[in-house]
C-alpha atoms as a PDB file:
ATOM      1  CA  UNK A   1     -28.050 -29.819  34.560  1.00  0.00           C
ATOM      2  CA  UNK A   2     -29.574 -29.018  30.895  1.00  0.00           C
ATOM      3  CA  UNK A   3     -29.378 -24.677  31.734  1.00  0.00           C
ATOM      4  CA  UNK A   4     -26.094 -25.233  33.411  1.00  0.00           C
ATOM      5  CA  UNK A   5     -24.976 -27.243  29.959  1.00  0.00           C
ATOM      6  CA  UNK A   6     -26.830 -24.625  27.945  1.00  0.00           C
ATOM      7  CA  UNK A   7     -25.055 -21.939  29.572  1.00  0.00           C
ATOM      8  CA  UNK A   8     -22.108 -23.186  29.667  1.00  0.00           C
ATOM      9  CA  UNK A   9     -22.135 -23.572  25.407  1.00  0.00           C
ATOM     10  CA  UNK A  10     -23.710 -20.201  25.428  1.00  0.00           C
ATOM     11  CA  UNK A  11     -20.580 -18.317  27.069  1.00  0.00           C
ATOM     12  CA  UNK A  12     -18.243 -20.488  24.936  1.00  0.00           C
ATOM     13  CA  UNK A  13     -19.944 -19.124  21.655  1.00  0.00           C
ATOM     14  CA  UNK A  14     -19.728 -15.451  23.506  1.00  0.00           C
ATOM     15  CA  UNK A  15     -15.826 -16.090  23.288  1.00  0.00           C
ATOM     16  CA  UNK A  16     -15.630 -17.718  20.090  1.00  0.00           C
ATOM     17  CA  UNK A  17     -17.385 -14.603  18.964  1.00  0.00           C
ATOM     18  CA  UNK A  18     -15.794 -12.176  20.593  1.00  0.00           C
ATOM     19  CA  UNK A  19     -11.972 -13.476  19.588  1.00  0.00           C
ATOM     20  CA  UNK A  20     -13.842 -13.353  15.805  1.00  0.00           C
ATOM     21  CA  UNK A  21     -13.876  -9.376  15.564  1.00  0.00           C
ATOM     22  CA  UNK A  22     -11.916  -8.050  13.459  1.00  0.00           C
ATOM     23  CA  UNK A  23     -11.103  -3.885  13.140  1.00  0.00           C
ATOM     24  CA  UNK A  24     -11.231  -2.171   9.823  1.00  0.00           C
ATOM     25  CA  UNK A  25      -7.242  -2.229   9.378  1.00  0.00           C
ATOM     26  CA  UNK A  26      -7.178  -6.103   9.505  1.00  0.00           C
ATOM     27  CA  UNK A  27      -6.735  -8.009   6.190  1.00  0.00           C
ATOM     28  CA  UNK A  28      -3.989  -9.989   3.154  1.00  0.00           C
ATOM     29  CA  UNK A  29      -1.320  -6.965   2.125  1.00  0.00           C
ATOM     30  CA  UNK A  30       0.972  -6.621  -0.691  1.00  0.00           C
ATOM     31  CA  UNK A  31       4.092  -4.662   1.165  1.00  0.00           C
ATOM     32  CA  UNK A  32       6.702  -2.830  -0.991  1.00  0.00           C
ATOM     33  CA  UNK A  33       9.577   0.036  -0.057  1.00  0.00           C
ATOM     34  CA  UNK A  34      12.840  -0.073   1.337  1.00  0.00           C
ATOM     35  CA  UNK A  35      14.395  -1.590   4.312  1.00  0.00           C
ATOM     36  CA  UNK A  36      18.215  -0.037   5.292  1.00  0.00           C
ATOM     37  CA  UNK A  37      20.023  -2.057   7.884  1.00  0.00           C
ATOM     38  CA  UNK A  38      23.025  -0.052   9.304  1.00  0.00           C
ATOM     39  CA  UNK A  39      24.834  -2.661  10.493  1.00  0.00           C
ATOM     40  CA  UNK A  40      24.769  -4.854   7.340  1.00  0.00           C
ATOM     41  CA  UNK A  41      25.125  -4.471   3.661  1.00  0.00           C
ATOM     42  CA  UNK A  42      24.627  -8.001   3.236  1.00  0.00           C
ATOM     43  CA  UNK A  43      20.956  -7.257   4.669  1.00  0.00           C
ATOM     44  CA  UNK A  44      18.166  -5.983   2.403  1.00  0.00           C
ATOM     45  CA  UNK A  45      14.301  -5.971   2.469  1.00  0.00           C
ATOM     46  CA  UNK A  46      12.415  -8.850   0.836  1.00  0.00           C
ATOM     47  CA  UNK A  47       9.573  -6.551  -1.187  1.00  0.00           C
ATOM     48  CA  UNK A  48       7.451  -7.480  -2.378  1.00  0.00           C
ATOM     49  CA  UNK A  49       6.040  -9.182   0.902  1.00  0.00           C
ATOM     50  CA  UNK A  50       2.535 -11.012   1.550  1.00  0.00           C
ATOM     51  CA  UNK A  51       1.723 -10.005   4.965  1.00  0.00           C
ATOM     52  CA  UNK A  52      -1.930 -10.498   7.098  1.00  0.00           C
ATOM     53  CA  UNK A  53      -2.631  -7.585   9.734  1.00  0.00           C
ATOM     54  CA  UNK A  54      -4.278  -9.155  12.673  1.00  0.00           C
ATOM     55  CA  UNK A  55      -6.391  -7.308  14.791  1.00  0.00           C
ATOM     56  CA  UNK A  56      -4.666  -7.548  18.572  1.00  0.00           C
ATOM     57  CA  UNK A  57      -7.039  -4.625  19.987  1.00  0.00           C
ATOM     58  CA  UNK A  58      -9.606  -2.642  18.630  1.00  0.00           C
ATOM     59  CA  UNK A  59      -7.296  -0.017  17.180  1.00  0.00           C
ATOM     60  CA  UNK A  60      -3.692  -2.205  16.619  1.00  0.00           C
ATOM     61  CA  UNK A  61      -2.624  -4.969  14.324  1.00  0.00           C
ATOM     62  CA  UNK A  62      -0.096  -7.121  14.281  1.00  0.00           C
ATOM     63  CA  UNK A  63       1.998  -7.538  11.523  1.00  0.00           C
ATOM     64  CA  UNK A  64       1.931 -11.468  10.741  1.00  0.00           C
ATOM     65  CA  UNK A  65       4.579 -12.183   7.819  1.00  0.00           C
ATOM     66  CA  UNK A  66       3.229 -15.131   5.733  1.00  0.00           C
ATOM     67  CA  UNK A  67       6.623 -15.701   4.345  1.00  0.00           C
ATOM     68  CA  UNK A  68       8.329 -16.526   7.934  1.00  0.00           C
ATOM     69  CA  UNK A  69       4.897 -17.959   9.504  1.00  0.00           C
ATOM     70  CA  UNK A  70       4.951 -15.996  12.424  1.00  0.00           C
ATOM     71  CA  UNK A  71       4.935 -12.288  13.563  1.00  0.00           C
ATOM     72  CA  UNK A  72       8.081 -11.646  12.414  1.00  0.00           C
ATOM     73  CA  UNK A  73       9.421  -8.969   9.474  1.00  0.00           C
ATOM     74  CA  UNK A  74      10.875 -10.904   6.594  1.00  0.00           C
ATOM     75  CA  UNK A  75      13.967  -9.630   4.947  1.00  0.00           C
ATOM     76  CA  UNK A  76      17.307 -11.621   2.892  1.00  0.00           C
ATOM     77  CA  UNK A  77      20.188 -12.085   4.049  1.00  0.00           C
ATOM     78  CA  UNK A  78      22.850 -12.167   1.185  1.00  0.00           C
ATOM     79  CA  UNK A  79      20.167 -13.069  -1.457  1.00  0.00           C
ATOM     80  CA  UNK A  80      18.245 -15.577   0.888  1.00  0.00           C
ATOM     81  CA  UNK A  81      15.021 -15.190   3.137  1.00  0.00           C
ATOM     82  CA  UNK A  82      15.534 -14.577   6.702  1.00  0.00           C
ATOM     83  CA  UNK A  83      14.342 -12.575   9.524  1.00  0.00           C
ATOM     84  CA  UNK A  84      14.929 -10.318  12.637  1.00  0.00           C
ATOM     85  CA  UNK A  85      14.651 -12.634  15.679  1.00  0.00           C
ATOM     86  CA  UNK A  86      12.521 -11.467  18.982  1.00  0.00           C
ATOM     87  CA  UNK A  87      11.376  -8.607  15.857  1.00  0.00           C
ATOM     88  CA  UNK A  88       7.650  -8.536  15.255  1.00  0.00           C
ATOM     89  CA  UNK A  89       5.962  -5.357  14.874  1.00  0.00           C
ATOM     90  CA  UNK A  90       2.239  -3.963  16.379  1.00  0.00           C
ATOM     91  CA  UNK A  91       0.579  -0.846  14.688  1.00  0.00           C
ATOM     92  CA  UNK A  92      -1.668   1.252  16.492  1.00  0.00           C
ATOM     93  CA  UNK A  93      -3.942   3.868  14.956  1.00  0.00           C
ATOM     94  CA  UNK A  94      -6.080   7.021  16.020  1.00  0.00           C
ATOM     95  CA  UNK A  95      -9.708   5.119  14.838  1.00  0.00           C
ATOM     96  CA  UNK A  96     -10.704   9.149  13.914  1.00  0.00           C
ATOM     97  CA  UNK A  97      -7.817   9.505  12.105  1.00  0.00           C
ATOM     98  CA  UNK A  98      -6.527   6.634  10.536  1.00  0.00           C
ATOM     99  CA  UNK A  99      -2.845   8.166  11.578  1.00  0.00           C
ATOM    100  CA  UNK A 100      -0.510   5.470  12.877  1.00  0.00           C
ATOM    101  CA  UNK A 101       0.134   6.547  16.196  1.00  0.00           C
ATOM    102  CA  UNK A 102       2.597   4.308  17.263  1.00  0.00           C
ATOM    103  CA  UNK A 103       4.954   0.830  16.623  1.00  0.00           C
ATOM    104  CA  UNK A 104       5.964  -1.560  19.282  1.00  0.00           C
ATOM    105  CA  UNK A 105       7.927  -5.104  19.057  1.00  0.00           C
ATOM    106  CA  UNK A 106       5.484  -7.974  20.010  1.00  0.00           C
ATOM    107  CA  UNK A 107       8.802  -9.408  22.273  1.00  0.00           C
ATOM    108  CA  UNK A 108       9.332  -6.700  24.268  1.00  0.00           C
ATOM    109  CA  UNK A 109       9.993  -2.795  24.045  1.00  0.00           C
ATOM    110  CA  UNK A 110      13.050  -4.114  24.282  1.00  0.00           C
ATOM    111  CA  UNK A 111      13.169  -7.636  23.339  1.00  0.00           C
ATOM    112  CA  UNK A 112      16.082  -9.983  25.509  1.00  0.00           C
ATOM    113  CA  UNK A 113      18.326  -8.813  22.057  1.00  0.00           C
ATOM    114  CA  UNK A 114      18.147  -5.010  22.774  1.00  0.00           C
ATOM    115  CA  UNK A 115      15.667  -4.672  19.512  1.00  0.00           C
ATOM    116  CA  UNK A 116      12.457  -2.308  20.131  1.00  0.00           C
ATOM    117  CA  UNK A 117      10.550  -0.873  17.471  1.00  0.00           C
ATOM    118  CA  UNK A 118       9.587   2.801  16.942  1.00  0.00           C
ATOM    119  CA  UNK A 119       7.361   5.138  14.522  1.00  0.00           C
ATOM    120  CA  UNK A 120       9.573   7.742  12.173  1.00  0.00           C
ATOM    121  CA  UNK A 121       7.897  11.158  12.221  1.00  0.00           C
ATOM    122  CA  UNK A 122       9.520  11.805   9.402  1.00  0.00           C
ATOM    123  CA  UNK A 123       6.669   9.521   7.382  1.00  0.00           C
ATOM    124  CA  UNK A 124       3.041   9.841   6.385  1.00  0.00           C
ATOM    125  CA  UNK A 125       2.452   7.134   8.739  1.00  0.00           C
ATOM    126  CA  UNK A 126      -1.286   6.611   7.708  1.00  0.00           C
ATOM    127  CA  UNK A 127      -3.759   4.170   6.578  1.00  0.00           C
ATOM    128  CA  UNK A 128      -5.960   5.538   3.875  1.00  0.00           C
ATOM    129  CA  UNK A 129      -9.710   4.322   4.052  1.00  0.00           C
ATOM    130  CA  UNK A 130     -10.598   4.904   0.602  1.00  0.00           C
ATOM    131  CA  UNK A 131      -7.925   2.684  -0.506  1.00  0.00           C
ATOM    132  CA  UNK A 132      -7.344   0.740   2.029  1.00  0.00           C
ATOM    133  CA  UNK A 133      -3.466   1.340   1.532  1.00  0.00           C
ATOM    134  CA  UNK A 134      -0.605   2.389   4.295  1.00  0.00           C
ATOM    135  CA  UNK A 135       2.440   4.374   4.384  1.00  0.00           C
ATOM    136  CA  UNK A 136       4.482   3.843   7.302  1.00  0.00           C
ATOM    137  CA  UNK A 137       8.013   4.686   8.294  1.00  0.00           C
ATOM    138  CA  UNK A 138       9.338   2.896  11.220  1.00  0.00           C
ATOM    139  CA  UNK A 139      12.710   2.156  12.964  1.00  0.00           C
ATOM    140  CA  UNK A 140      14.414  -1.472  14.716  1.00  0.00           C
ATOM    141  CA  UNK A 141      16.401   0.141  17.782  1.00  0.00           C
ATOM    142  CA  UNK A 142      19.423  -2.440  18.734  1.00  0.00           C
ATOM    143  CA  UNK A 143      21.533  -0.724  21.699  1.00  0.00           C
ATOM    144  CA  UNK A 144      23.367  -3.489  21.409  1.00  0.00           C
ATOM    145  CA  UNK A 145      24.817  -3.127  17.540  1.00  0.00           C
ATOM    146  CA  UNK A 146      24.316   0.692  17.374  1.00  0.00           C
ATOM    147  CA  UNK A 147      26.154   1.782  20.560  1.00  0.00           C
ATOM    148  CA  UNK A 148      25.504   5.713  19.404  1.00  0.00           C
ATOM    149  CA  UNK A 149      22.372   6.753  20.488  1.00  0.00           C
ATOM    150  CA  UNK A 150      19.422   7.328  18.947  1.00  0.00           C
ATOM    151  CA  UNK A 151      20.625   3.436  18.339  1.00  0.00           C
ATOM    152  CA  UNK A 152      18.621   2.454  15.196  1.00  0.00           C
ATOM    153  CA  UNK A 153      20.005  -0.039  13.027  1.00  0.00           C
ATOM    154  CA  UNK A 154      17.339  -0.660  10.326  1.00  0.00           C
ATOM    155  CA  UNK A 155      14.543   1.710   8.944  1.00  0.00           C
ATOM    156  CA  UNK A 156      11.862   0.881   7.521  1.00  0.00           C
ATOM    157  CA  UNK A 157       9.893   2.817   4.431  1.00  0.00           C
ATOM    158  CA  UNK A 158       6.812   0.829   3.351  1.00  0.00           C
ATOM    159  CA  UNK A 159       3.397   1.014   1.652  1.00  0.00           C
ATOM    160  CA  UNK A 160       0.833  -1.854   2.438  1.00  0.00           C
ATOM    161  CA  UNK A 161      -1.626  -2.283  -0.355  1.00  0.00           C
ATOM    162  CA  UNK A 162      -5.009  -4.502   0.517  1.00  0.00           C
ATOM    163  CA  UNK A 163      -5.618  -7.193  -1.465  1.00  0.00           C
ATOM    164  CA  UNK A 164      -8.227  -9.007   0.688  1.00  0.00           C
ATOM    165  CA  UNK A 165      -9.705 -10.555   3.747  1.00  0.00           C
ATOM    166  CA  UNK A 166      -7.909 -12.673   5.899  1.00  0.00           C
END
């Protein structure tokens, strides 16, 4: 009874352990830029924003936004906070790299509301080691508001600047 017990604790401080790691890309960001929603004027980005990065895998993050509470993206809405429902971003990298290789909703590529997330070539799309800093350009898709493809209806420019551990 005492080893079964034993082992027993022993696997539970294996998980507890295991759901402890975090990857170099996880930590407390400052994020500023510019946020364009084409479907609303009345829509802006809330920059500065406090957001965590939480490691989901070994080489993705999820974007938790400590304004909101949640893994969600944060922006106003005629002056006041707000968000993007069924929005939430992950980040994937290249670990040899650091290059942001892609950017998928949390609620579904796409989510019950049409919105999927995507990466913009266009950007730099990178997280610096030295500085621990990220540029990343990245689009909401909503078939359902943007009826003409390639369908985006916000874009996202942003720079993540670490200011800690989580």
């Amino acid at each position: 009874m005492i080893r079964s017990v034993k082992r027993v604790v022993t696997l539970l401080i294996l998980d507890l352990t295991l759901l402890s790691i975090k990857n170099k890309y996880d930590g407390k960001y400052t994020v500023t830029g510019t946020m364009v929603d084409f479907s609303s004027a009345a829509l802006t980005g809330n920059y500065p924003m406090d957001v965590e990065l939480r490691t989901s895998g070994p080489n993705s993050v999820q974007l938790y936004d400590v304004a909101i509470g949640g893994v969600f993206h944060s922006i106003l809405s005629g002056g006041s906070l707000s968000y993007y429902g069924s929005y939430g971003i992950e980040i994937t990298f290249d670990p040899v790299t650091n290059k942001v290789v892609s950017v998928t909703n949390v609620y579904g590529q796409p989510a019950g509301n049409t919105r999927s997330a995507g990466l913009d070539p266009t950007g730099i799309n990178m997280w610096n080691e030295s500085t621990k800093t990220m540029d990343i350009k990245y689009f909401m898709y909503q078939p359902s508001v943007i009826a003409t493809p390639p369908h985006i209806r916000v874009s996202f420019d942003e720079n993540f600047k670490y200011v800690g551990p989580r």
